[in-house]
C-alpha atoms as a PDB file:
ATOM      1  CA  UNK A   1     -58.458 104.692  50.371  1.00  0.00           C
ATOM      2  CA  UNK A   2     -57.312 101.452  51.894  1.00  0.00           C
ATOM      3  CA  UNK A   3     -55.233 100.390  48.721  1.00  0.00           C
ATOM      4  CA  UNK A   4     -53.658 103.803  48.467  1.00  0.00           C
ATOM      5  CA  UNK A   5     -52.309 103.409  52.215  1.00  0.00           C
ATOM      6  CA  UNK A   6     -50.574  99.830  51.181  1.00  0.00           C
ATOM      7  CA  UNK A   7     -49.148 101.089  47.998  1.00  0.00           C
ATOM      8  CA  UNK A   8     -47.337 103.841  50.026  1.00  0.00           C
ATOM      9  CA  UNK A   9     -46.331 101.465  52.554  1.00  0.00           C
ATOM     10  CA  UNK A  10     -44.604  99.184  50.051  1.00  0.00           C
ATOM     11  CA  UNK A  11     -42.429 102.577  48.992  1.00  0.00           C
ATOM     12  CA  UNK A  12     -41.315 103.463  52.221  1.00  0.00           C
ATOM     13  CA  UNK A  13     -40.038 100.149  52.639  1.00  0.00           C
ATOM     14  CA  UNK A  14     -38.183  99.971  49.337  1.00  0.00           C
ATOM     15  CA  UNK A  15     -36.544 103.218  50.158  1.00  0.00           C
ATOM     16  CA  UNK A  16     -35.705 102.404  53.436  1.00  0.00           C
ATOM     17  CA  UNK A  17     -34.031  99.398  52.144  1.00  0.00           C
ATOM     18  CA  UNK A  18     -32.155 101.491  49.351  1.00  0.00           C
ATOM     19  CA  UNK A  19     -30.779 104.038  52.381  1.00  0.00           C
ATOM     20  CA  UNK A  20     -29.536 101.169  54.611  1.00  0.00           C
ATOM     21  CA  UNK A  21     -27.561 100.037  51.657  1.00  0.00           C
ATOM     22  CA  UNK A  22     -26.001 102.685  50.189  1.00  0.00           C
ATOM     23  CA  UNK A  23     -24.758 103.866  53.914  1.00  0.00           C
ATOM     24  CA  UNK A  24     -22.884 101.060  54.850  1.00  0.00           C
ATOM     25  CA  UNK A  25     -19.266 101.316  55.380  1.00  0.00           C
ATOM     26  CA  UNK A  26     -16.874 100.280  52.001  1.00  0.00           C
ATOM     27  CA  UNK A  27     -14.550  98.596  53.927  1.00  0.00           C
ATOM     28  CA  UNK A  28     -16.925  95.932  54.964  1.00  0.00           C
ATOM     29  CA  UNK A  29     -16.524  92.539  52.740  1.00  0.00           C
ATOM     30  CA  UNK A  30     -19.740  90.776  51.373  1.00  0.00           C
ATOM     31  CA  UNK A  31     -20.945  88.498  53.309  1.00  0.00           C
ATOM     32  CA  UNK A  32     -20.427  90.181  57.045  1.00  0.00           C
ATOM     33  CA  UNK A  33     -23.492  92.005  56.750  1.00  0.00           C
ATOM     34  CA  UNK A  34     -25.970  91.936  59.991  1.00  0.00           C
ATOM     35  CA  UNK A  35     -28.814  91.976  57.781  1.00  0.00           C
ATOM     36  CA  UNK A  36     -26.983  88.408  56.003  1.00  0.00           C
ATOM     37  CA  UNK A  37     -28.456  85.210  57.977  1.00  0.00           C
ATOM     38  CA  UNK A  38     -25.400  82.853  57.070  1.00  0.00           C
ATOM     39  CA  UNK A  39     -21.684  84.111  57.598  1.00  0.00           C
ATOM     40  CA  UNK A  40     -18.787  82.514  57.341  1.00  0.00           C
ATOM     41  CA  UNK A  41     -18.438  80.883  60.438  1.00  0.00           C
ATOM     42  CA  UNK A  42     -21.529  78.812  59.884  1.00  0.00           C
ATOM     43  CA  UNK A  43     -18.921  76.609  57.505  1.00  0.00           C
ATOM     44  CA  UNK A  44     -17.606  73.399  58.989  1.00  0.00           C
ATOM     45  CA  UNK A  45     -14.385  74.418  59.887  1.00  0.00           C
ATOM     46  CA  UNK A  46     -12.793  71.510  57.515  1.00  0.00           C
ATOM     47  CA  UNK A  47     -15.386  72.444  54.365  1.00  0.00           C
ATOM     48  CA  UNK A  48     -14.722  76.445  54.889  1.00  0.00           C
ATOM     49  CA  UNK A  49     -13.426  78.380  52.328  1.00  0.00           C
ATOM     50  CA  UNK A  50      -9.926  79.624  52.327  1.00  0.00           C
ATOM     51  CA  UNK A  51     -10.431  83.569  51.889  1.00  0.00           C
ATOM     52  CA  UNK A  52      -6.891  84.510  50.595  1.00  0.00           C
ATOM     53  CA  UNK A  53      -7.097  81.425  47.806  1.00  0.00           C
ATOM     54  CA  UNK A  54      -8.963  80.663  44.770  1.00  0.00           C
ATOM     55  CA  UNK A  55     -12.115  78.357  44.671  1.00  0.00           C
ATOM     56  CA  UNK A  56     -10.196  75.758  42.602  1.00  0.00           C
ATOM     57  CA  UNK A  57     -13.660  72.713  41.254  1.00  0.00           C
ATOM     58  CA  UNK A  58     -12.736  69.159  40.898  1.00  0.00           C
ATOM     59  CA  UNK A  59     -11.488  68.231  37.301  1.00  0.00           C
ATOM     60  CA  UNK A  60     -14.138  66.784  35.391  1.00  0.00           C
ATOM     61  CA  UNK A  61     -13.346  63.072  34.723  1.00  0.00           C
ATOM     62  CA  UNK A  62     -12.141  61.994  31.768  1.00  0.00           C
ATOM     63  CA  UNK A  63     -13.922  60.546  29.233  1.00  0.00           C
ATOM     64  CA  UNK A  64     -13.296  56.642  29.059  1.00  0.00           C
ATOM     65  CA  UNK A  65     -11.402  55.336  26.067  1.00  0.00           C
ATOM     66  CA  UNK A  66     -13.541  53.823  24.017  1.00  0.00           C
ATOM     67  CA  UNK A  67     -13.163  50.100  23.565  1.00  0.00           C
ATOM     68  CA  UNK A  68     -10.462  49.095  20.791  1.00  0.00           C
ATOM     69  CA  UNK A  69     -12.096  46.669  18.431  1.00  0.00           C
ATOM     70  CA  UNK A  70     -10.077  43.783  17.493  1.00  0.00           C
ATOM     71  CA  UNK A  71      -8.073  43.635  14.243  1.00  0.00           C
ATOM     72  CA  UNK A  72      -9.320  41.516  11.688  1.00  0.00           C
ATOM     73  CA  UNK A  73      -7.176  40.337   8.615  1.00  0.00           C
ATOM     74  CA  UNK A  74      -8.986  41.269   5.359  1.00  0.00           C
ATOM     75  CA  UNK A  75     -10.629  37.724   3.935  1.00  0.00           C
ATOM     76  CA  UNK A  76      -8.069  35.156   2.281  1.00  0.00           C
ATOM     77  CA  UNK A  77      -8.849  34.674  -1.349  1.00  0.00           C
ATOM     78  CA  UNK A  78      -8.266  30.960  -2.912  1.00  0.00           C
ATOM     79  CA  UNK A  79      -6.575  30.374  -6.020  1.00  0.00           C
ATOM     80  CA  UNK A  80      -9.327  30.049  -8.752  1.00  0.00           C
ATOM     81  CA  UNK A  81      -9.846  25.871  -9.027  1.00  0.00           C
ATOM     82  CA  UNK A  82      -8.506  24.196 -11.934  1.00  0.00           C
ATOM     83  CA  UNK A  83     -10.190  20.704 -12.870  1.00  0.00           C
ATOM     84  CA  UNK A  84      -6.898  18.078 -12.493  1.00  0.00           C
ATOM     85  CA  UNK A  85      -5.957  16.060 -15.276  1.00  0.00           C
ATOM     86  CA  UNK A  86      -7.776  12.829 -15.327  1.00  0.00           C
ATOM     87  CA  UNK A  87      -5.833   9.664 -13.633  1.00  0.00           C
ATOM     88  CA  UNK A  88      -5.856   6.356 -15.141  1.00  0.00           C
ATOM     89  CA  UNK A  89      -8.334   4.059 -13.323  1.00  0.00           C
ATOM     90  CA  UNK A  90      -5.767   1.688 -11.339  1.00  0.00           C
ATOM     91  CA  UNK A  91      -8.100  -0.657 -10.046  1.00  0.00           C
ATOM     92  CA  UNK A  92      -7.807  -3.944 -11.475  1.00  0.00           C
ATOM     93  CA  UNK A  93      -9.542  -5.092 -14.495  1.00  0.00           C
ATOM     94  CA  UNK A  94     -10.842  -8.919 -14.012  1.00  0.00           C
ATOM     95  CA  UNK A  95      -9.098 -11.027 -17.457  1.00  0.00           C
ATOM     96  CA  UNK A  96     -10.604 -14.462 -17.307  1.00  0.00           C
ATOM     97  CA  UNK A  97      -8.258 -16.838 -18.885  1.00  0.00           C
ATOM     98  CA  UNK A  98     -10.117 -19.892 -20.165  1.00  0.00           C
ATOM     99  CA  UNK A  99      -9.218 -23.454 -20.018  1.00  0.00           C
ATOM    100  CA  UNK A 100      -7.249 -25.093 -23.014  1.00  0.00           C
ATOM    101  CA  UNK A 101      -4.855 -22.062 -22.876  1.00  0.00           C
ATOM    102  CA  UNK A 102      -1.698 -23.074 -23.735  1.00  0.00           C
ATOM    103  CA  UNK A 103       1.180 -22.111 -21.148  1.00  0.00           C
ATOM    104  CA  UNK A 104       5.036 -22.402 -22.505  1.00  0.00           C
ATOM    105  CA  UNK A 105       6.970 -23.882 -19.898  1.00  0.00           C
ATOM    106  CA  UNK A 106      10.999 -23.519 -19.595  1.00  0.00           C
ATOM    107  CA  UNK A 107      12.383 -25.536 -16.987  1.00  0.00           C
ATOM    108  CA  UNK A 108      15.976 -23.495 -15.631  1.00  0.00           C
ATOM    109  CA  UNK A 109      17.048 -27.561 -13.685  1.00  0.00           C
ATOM    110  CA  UNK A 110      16.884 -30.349 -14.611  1.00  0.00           C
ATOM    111  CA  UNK A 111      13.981 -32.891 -13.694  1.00  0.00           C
ATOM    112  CA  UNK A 112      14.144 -36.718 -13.547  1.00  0.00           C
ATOM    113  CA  UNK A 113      12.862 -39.738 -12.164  1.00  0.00           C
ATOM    114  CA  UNK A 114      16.384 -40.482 -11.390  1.00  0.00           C
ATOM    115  CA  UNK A 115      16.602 -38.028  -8.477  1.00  0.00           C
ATOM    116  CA  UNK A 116      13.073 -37.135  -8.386  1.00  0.00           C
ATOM    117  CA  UNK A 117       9.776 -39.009  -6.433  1.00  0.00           C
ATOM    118  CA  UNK A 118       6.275 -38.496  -6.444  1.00  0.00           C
ATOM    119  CA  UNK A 119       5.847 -35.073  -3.953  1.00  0.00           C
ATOM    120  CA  UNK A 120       8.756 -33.397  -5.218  1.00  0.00           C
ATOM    121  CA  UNK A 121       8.172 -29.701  -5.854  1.00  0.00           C
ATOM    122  CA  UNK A 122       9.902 -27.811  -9.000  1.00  0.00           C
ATOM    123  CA  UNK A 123       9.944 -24.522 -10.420  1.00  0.00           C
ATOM    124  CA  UNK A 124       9.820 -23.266 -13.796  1.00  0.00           C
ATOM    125  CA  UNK A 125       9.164 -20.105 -15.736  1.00  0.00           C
ATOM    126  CA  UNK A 126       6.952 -18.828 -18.489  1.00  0.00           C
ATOM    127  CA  UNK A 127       8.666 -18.467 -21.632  1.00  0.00           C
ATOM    128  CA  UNK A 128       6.306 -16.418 -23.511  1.00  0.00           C
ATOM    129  CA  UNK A 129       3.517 -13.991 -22.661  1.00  0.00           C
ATOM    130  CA  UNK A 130      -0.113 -15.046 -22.161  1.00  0.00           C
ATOM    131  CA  UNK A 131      -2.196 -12.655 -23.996  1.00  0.00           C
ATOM    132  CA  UNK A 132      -6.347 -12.326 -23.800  1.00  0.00           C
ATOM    133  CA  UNK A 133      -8.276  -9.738 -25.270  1.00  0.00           C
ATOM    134  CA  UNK A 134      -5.499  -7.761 -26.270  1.00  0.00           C
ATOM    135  CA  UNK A 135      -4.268  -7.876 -22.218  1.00  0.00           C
ATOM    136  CA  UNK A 136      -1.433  -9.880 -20.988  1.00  0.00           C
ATOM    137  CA  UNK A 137      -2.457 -11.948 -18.484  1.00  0.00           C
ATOM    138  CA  UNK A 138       0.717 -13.996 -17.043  1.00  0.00           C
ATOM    139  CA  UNK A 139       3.991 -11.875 -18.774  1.00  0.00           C
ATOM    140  CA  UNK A 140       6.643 -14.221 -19.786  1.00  0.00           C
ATOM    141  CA  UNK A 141       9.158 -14.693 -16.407  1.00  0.00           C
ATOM    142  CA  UNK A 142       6.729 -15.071 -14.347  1.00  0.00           C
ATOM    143  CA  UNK A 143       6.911 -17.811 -11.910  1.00  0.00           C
ATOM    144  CA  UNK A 144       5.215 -21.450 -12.276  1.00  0.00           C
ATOM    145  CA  UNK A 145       5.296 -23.722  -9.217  1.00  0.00           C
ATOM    146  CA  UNK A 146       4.228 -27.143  -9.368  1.00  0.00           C
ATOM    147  CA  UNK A 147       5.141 -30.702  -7.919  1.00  0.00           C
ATOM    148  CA  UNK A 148       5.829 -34.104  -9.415  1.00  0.00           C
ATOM    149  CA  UNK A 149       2.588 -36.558  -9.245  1.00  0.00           C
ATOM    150  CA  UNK A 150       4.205 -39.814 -10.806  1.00  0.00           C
ATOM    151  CA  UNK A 151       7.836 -40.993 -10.847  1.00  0.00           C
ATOM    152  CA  UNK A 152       8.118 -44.558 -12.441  1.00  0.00           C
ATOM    153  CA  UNK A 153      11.968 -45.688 -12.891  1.00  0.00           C
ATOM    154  CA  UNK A 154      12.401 -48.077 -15.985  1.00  0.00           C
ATOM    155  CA  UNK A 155      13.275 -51.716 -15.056  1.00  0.00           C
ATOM    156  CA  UNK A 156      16.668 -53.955 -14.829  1.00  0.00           C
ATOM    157  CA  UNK A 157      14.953 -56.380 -17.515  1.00  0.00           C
ATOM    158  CA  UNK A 158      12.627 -54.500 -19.433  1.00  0.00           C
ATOM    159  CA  UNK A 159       9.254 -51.664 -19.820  1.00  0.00           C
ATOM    160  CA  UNK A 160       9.721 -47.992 -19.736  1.00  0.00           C
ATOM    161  CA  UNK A 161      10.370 -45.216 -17.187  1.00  0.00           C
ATOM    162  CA  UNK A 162       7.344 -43.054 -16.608  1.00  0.00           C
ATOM    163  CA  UNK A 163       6.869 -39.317 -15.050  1.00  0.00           C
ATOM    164  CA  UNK A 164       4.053 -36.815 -14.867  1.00  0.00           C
ATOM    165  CA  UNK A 165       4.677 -33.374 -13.661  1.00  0.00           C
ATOM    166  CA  UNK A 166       1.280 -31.059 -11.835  1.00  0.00           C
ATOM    167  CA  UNK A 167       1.303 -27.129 -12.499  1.00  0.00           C
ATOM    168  CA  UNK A 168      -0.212 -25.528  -9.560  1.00  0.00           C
ATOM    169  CA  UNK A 169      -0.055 -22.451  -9.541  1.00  0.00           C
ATOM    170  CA  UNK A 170       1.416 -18.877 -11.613  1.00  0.00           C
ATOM    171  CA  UNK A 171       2.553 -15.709  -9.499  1.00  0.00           C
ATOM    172  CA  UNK A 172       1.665 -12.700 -11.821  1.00  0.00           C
ATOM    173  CA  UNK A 173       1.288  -8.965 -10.270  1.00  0.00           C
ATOM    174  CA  UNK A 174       2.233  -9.900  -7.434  1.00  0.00           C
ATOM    175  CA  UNK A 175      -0.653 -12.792  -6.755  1.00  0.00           C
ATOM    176  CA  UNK A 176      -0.862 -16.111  -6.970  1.00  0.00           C
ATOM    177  CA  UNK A 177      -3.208 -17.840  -8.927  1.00  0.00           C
ATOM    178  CA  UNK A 178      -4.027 -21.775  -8.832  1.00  0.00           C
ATOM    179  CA  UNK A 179      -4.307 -23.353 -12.400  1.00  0.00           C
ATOM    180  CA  UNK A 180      -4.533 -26.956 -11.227  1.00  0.00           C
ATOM    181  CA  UNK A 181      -2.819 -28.358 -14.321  1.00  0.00           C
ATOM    182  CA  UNK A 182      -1.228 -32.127 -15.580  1.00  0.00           C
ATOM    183  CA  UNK A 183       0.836 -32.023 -18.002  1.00  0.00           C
ATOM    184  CA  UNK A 184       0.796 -35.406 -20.463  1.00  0.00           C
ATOM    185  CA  UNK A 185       2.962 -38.465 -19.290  1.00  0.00           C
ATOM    186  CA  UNK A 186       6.902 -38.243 -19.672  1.00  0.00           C
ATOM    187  CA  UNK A 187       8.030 -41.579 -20.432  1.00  0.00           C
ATOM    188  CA  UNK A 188      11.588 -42.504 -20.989  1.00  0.00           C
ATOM    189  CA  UNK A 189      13.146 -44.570 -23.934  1.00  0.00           C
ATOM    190  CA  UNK A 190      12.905 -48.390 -24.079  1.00  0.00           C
ATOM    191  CA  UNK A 191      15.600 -50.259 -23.089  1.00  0.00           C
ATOM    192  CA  UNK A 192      14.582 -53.547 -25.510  1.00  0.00           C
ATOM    193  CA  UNK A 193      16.784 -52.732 -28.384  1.00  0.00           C
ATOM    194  CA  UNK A 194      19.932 -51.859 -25.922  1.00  0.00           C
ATOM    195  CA  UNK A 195      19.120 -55.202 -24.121  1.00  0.00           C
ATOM    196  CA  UNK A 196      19.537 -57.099 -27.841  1.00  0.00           C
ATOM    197  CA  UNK A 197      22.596 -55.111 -28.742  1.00  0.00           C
ATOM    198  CA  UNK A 198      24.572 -56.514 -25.879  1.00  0.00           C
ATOM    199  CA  UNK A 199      22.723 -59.938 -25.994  1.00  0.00           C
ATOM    200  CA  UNK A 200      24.122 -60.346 -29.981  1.00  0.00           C
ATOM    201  CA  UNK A 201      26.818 -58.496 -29.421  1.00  0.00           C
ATOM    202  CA  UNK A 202      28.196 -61.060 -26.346  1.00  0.00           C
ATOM    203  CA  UNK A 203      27.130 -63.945 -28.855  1.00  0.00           C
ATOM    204  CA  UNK A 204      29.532 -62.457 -31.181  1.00  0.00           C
ATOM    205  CA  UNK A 205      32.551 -62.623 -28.801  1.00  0.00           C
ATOM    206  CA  UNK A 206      32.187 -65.535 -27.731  1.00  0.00           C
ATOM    207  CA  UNK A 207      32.141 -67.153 -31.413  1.00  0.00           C
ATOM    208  CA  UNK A 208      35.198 -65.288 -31.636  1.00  0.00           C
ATOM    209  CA  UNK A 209      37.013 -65.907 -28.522  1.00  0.00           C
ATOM    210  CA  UNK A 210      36.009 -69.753 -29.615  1.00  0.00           C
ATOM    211  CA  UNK A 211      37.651 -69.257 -32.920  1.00  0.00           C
ATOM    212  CA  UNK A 212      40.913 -67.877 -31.497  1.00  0.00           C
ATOM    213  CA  UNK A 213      41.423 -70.354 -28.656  1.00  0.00           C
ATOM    214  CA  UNK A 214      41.289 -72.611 -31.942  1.00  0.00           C
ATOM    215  CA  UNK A 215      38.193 -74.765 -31.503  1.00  0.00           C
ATOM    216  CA  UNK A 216      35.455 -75.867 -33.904  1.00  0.00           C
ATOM    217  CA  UNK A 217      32.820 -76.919 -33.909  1.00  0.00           C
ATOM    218  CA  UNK A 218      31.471 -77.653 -30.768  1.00  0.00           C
ATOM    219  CA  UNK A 219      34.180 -75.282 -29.001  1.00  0.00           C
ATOM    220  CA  UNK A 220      32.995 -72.606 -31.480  1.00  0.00           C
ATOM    221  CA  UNK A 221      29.221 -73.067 -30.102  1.00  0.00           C
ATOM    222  CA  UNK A 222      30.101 -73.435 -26.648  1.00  0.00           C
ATOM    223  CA  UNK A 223      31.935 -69.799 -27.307  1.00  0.00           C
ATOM    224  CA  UNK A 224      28.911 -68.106 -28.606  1.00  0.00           C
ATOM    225  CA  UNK A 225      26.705 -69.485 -25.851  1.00  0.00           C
ATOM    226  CA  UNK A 226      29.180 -68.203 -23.211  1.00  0.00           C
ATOM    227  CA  UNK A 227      29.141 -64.841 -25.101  1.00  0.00           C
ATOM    228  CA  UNK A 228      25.315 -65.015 -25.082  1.00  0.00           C
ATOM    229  CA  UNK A 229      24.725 -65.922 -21.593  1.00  0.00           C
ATOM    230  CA  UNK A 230      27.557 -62.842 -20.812  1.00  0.00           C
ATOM    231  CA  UNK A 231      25.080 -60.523 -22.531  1.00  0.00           C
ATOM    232  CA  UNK A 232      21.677 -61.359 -20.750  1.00  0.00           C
ATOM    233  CA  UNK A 233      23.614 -61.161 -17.374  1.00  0.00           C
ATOM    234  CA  UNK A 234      24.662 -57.335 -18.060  1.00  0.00           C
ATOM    235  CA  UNK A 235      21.434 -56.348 -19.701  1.00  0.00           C
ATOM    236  CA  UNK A 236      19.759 -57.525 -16.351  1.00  0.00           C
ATOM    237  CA  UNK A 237      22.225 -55.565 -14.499  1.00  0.00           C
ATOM    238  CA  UNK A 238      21.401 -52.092 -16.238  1.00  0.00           C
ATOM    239  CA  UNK A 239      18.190 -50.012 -16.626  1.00  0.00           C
ATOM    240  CA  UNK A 240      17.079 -48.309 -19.246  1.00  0.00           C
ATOM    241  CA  UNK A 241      17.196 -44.661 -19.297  1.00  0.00           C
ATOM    242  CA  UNK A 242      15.012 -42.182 -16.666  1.00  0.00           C
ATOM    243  CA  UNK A 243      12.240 -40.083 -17.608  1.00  0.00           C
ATOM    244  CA  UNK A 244      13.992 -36.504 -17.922  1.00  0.00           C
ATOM    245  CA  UNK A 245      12.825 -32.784 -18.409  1.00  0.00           C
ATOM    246  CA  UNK A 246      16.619 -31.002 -19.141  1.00  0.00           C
ATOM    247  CA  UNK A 247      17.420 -27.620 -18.039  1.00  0.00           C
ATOM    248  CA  UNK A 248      16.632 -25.149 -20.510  1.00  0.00           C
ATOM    249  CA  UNK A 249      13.891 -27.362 -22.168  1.00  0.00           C
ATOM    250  CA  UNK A 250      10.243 -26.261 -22.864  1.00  0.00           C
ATOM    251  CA  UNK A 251       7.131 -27.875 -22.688  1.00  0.00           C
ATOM    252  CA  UNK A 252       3.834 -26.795 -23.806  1.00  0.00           C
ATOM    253  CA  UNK A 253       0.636 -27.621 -21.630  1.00  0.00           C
ATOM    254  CA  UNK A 254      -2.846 -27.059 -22.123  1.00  0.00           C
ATOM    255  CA  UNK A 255      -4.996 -25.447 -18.769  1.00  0.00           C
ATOM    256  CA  UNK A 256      -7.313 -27.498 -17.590  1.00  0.00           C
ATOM    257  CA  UNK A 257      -9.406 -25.287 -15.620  1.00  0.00           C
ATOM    258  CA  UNK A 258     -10.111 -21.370 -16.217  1.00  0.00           C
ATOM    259  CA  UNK A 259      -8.742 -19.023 -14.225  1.00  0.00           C
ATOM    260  CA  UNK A 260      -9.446 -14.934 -13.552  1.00  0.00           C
ATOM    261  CA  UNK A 261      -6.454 -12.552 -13.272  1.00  0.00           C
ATOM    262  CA  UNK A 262      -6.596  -9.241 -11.864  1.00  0.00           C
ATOM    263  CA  UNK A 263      -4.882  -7.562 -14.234  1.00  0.00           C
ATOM    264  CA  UNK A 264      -3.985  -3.737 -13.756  1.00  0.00           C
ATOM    265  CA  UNK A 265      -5.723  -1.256 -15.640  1.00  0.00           C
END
């Protein structure tokens, strides 16, 4: 009985409800109700919404560009590789050039005890190439230096004139190289058959100058003596001739030490 009494309770209050509703005047806008617990003046007065205009929401924010991603240049390719041509080996190939070599010597001056002394320096050229193994070693021009180690002038009365010439060294590619080298004695000509020449032939004058002044005899003797005597004096005024190397000549010497020569490959 108790239950029935709530259930009809919980009608009349729905309908009641319903009544109110439907009753109340058109003219009325939402929200002014008496029955509604919040109106419009419970807005903050800066927050409240403006009746006569739209509700306008906040744009959403844009979405943020996305971040660019740097450009990168497709790969570089490289040429395909192509072996190079094979270069000649320039390093120097070590050409030992053993002693007893002969060396052709031109000599462009003159050399002679006559202007020359022991000390002196020359210079003289290779005339011909020097070949080893199928390599030339010191090409012909290249450059000899040496010096002179004996300078012996012939004498007023008699003996020979006597010279010997050093080879020290031969500039080839551009190096020097020592050889140490003598060459053989120079000696000059002898003088003793120059010396008899003007001994007879001042005998000779005299006999003749005796004959023409018209003596005999004794005058004729005295003549060739004179002569004679004329002819000593003059040979033992002269010397005989120097020791000499002319320009243009060449000599052949023989190394007397080995020597190694870088020569290029």
């Amino acid at each position: 009985m108790k239950k029935n009494w709530t259930i009809l309770f919980a009608l009349a209050l729905v309908a009641t409800v319903l009544a109110s509703s439907g009753c109340a005047p058109k003219d009325e806008t939402a929200g002014t109700s008496t029955d509604s617990t919040l109106s419009l003046g419970d807005f903050p007065e800066a927050t409240s919404p403006n009746p006569d205009s739209a509700l306008v929401l906040d744009p959403e924010p844009a979405p943020a560009p996305a971040p660019s991603r740097p450009r990168t240049s497709p790969p570089r390719t490289s040429p395909p590789r192509t072996n190079p041509a094979p270069q000649p080996d320039p390093t120097p190939v070590g050409t030992t050039v053993a002693a007893g070599t002969q060396l052709r010597i031109s000599f462009p001056a003159e050399v002679s005890t006559k202007d020359k002394v022991a000390g002196d320096a020359f210079t003289a050229t290779l005339a011909e190439d020097v070949v080893v193994d199928g390599r030339v070693v010191f090409p012909a021009g290249s450059t000899v230096n040496g010096h002179i180690v004996e300078a012996v002038r012939p004498g007023k009365t008699s003996g020979r004139g006597k010279m010997v010439l050093a080879y020290d060294s031969i500039e080839a590619y551009g190096k020097s190289y020592s050889i140490d080298t003598v060459g053989a004695p120079i000696e000059g000509k002898s003088g003793t058959a120059g010396d008899a020449t003007k001994v007879v032939g001042g005998a000779a004058v005299g006999a003749i100058l005796g004959k023409v002044i018209g003596g005999s005899g004794s005058d004729a003797a005295k003549g060739a003596a004179a002569g004679a005597a004329a002819g000593t004096a003059a040979s033992l005024l002269t010397r005989g001739p120097d020791p000499v190397v002319k320009a243009g000549q060449t000599l052949t010497v023989s190394m007397d030490r080995s020597v190694t020569v870088r020569v290029p490959a």
